[in-house]
C-alpha atoms as a PDB file:
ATOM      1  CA  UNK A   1      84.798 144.314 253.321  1.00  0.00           C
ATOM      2  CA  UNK A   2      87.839 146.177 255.298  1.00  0.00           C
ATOM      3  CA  UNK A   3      89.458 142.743 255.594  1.00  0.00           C
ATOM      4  CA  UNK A   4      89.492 142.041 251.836  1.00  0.00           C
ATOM      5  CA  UNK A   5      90.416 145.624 251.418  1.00  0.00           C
ATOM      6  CA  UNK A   6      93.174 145.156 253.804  1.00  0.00           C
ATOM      7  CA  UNK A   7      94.225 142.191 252.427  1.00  0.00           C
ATOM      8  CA  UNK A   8      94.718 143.145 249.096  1.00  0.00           C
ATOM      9  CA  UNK A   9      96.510 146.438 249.797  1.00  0.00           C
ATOM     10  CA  UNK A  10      99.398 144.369 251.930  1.00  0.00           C
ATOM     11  CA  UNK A  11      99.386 141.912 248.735  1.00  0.00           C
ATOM     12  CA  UNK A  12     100.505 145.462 246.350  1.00  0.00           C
ATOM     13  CA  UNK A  13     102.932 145.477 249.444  1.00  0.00           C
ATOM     14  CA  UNK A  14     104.096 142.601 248.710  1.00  0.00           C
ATOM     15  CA  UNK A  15     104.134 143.073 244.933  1.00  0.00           C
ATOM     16  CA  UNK A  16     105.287 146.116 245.165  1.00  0.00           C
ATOM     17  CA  UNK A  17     108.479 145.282 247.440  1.00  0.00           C
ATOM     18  CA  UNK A  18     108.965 142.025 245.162  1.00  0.00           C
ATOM     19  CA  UNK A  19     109.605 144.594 241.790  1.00  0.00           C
ATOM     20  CA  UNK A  20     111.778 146.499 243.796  1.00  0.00           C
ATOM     21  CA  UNK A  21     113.745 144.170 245.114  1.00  0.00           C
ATOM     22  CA  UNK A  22     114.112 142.583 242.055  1.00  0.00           C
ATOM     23  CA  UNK A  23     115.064 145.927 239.668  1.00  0.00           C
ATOM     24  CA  UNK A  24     117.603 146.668 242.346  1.00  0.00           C
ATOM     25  CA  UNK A  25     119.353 143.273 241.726  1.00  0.00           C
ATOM     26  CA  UNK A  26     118.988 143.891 238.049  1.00  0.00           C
ATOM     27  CA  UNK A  27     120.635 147.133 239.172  1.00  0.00           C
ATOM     28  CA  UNK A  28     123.888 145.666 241.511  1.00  0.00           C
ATOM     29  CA  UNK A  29     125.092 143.810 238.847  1.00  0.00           C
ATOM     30  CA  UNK A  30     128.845 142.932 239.235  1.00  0.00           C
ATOM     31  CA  UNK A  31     131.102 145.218 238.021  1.00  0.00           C
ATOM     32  CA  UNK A  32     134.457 144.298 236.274  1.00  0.00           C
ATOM     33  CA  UNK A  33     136.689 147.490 235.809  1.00  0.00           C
ATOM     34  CA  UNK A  34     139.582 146.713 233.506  1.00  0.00           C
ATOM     35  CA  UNK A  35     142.605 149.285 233.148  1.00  0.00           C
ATOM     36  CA  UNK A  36     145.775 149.258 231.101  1.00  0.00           C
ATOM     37  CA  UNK A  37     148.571 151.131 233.112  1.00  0.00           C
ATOM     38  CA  UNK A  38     151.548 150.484 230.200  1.00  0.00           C
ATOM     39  CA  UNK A  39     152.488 148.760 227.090  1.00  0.00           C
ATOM     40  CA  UNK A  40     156.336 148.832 226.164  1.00  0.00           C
ATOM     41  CA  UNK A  41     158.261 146.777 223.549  1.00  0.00           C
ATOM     42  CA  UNK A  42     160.163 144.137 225.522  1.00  0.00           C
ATOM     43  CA  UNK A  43     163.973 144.912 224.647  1.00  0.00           C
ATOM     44  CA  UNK A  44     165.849 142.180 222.507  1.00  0.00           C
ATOM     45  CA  UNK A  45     162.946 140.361 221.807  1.00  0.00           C
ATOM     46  CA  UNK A  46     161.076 140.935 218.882  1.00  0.00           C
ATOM     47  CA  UNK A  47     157.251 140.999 218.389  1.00  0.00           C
ATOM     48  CA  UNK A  48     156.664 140.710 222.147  1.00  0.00           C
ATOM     49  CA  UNK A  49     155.678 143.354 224.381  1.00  0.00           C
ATOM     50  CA  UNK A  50     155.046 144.289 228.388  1.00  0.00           C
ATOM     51  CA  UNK A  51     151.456 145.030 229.554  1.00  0.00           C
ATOM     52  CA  UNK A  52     150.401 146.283 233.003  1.00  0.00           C
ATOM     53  CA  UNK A  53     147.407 146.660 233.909  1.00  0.00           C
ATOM     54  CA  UNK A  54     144.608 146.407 236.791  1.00  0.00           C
ATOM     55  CA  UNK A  55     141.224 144.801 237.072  1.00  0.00           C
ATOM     56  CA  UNK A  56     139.268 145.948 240.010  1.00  0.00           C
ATOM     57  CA  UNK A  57     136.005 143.079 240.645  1.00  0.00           C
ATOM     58  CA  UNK A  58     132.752 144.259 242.700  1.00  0.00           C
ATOM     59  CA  UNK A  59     131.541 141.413 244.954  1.00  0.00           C
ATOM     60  CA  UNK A  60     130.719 137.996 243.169  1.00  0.00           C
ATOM     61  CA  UNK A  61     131.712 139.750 239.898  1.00  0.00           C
ATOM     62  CA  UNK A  62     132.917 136.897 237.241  1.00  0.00           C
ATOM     63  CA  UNK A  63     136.266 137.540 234.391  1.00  0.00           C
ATOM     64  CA  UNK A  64     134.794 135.072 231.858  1.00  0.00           C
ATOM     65  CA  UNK A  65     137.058 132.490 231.064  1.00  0.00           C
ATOM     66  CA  UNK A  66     139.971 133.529 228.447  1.00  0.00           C
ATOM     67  CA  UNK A  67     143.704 133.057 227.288  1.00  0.00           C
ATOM     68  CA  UNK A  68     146.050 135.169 226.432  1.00  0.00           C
ATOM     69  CA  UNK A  69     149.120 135.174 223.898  1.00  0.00           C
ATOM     70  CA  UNK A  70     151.839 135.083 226.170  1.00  0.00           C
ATOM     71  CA  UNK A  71     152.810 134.615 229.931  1.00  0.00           C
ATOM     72  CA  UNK A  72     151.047 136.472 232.905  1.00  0.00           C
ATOM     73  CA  UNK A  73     152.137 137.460 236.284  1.00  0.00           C
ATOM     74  CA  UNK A  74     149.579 139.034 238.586  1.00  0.00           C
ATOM     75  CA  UNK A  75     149.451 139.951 242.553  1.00  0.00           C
ATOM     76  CA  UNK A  76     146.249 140.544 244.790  1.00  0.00           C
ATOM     77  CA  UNK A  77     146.193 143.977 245.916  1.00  0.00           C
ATOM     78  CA  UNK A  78     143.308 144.285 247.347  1.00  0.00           C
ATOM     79  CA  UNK A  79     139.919 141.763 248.867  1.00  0.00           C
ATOM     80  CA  UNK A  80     140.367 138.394 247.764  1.00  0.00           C
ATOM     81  CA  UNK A  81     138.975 136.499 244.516  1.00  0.00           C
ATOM     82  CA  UNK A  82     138.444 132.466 243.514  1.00  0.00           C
ATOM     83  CA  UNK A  83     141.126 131.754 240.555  1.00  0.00           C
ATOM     84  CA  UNK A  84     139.913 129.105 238.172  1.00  0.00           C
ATOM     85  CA  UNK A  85     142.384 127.229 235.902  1.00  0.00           C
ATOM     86  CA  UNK A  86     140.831 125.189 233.583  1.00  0.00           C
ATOM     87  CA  UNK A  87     142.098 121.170 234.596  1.00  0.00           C
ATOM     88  CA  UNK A  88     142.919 122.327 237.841  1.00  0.00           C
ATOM     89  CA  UNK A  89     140.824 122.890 241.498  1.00  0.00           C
ATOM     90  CA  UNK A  90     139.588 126.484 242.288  1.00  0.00           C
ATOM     91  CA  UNK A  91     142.076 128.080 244.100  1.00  0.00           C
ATOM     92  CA  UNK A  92     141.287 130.693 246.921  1.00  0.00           C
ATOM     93  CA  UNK A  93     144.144 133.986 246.623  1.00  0.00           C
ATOM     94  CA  UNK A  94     143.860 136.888 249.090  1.00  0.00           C
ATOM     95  CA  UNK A  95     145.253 140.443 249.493  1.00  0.00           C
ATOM     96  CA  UNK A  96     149.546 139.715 248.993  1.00  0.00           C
ATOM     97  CA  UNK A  97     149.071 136.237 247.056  1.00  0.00           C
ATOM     98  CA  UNK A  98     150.954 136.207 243.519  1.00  0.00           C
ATOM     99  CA  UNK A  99     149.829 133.669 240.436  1.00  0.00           C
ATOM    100  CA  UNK A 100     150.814 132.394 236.801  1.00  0.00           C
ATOM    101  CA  UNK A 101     149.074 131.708 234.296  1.00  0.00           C
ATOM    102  CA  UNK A 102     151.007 130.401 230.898  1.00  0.00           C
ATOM    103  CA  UNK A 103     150.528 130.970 227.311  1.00  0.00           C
ATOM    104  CA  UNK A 104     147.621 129.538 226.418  1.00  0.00           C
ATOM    105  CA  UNK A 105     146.082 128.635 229.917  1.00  0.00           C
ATOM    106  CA  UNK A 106     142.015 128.878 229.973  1.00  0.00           C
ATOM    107  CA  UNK A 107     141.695 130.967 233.244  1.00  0.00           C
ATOM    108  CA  UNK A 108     138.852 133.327 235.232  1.00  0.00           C
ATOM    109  CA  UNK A 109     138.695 134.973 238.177  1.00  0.00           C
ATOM    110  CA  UNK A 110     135.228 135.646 240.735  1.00  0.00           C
ATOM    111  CA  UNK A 111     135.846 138.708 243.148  1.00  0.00           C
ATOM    112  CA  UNK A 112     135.217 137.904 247.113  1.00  0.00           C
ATOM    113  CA  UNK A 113     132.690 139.237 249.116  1.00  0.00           C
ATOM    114  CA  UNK A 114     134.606 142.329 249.607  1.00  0.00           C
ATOM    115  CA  UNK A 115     135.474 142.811 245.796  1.00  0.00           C
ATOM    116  CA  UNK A 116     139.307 142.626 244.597  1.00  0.00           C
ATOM    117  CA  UNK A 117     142.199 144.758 242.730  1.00  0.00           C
ATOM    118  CA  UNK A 118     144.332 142.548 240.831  1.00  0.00           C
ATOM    119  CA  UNK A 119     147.248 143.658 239.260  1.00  0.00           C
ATOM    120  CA  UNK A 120     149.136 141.626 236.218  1.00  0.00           C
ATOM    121  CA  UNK A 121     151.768 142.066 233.634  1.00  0.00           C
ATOM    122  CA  UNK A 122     151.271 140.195 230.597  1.00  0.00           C
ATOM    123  CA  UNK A 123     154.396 139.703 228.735  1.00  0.00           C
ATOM    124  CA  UNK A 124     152.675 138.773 225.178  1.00  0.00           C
ATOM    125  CA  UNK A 125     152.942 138.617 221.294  1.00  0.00           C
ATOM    126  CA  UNK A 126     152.414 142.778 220.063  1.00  0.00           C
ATOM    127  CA  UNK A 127     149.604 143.357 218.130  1.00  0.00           C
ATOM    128  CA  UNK A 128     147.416 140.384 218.871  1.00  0.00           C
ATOM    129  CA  UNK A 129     144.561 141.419 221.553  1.00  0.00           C
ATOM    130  CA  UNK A 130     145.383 141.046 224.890  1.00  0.00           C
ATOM    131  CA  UNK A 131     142.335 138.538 225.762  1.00  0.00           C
ATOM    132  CA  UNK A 132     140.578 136.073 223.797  1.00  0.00           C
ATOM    133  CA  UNK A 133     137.719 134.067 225.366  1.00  0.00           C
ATOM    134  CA  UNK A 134     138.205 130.560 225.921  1.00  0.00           C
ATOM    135  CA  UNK A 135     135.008 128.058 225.832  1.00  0.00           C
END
């Protein structure tokens, strides 16, 4: 009888540990932090305007795939992420590495292992929203 007994408390162990490892995955999901620094009118150019802005990824977090209306300029500040082009290979960019992405070009980003800052400037038509997903 202690055997059985014994056996099934270590199997509540095991359930036990199971639940919590699972709830605290549930619990570290990736994190995307998105932040918009400025906006100004771009000078001589109608309808356009100048975005900054900063996303900060946790670990393996994913930016879904999107477009925007208008050009975009970013640099890695910080960590490293994978930068997906749709049409093109994934491309590895660390801490210092600049990219492009045109008008119109489907585009996401995965944060490293150590999690990423990104900064961009979006230069983009004024008054449409800054990112529309892309499927």
């Amino acid at each position: 009888m202690l055997l059985w007994g014994q056996a099934l408390a270590r199997g509540c162990l095991v359930v036990a540990a199971a639940l919590s490892l699972s709830a605290a995955a549930q619990g570290a999901k990736p994190q995307i932090d998105r932040a918009i620094l400025e906006r100004h009118d771009q000078s001589g150019v109608a309808g356009k305007e100048a975005v900054l802005g900063t996303v900060t990824l946790s670990p393996g977090a994913v930016v879904a795939l999107h477009t925007h209306p208008g050009d975009e300029a970013g640099y890695i500040v910080k960590g490293t992420v994978v930068w997906k082009v749709r049409g093109q290979p994934d491309k590895t960019l660390k801490a210092g590495d600049s990219f492009f992405n045109p008008r119109g070009s489907a585009h996401s980003i995965v944060g490293g292992a150590d999690g990423a800052t990104v900064f961009s400037t979006w230069i983009v038509d004024k008054g449409k929203p800054l990112v529309e997903p892309a499927f």
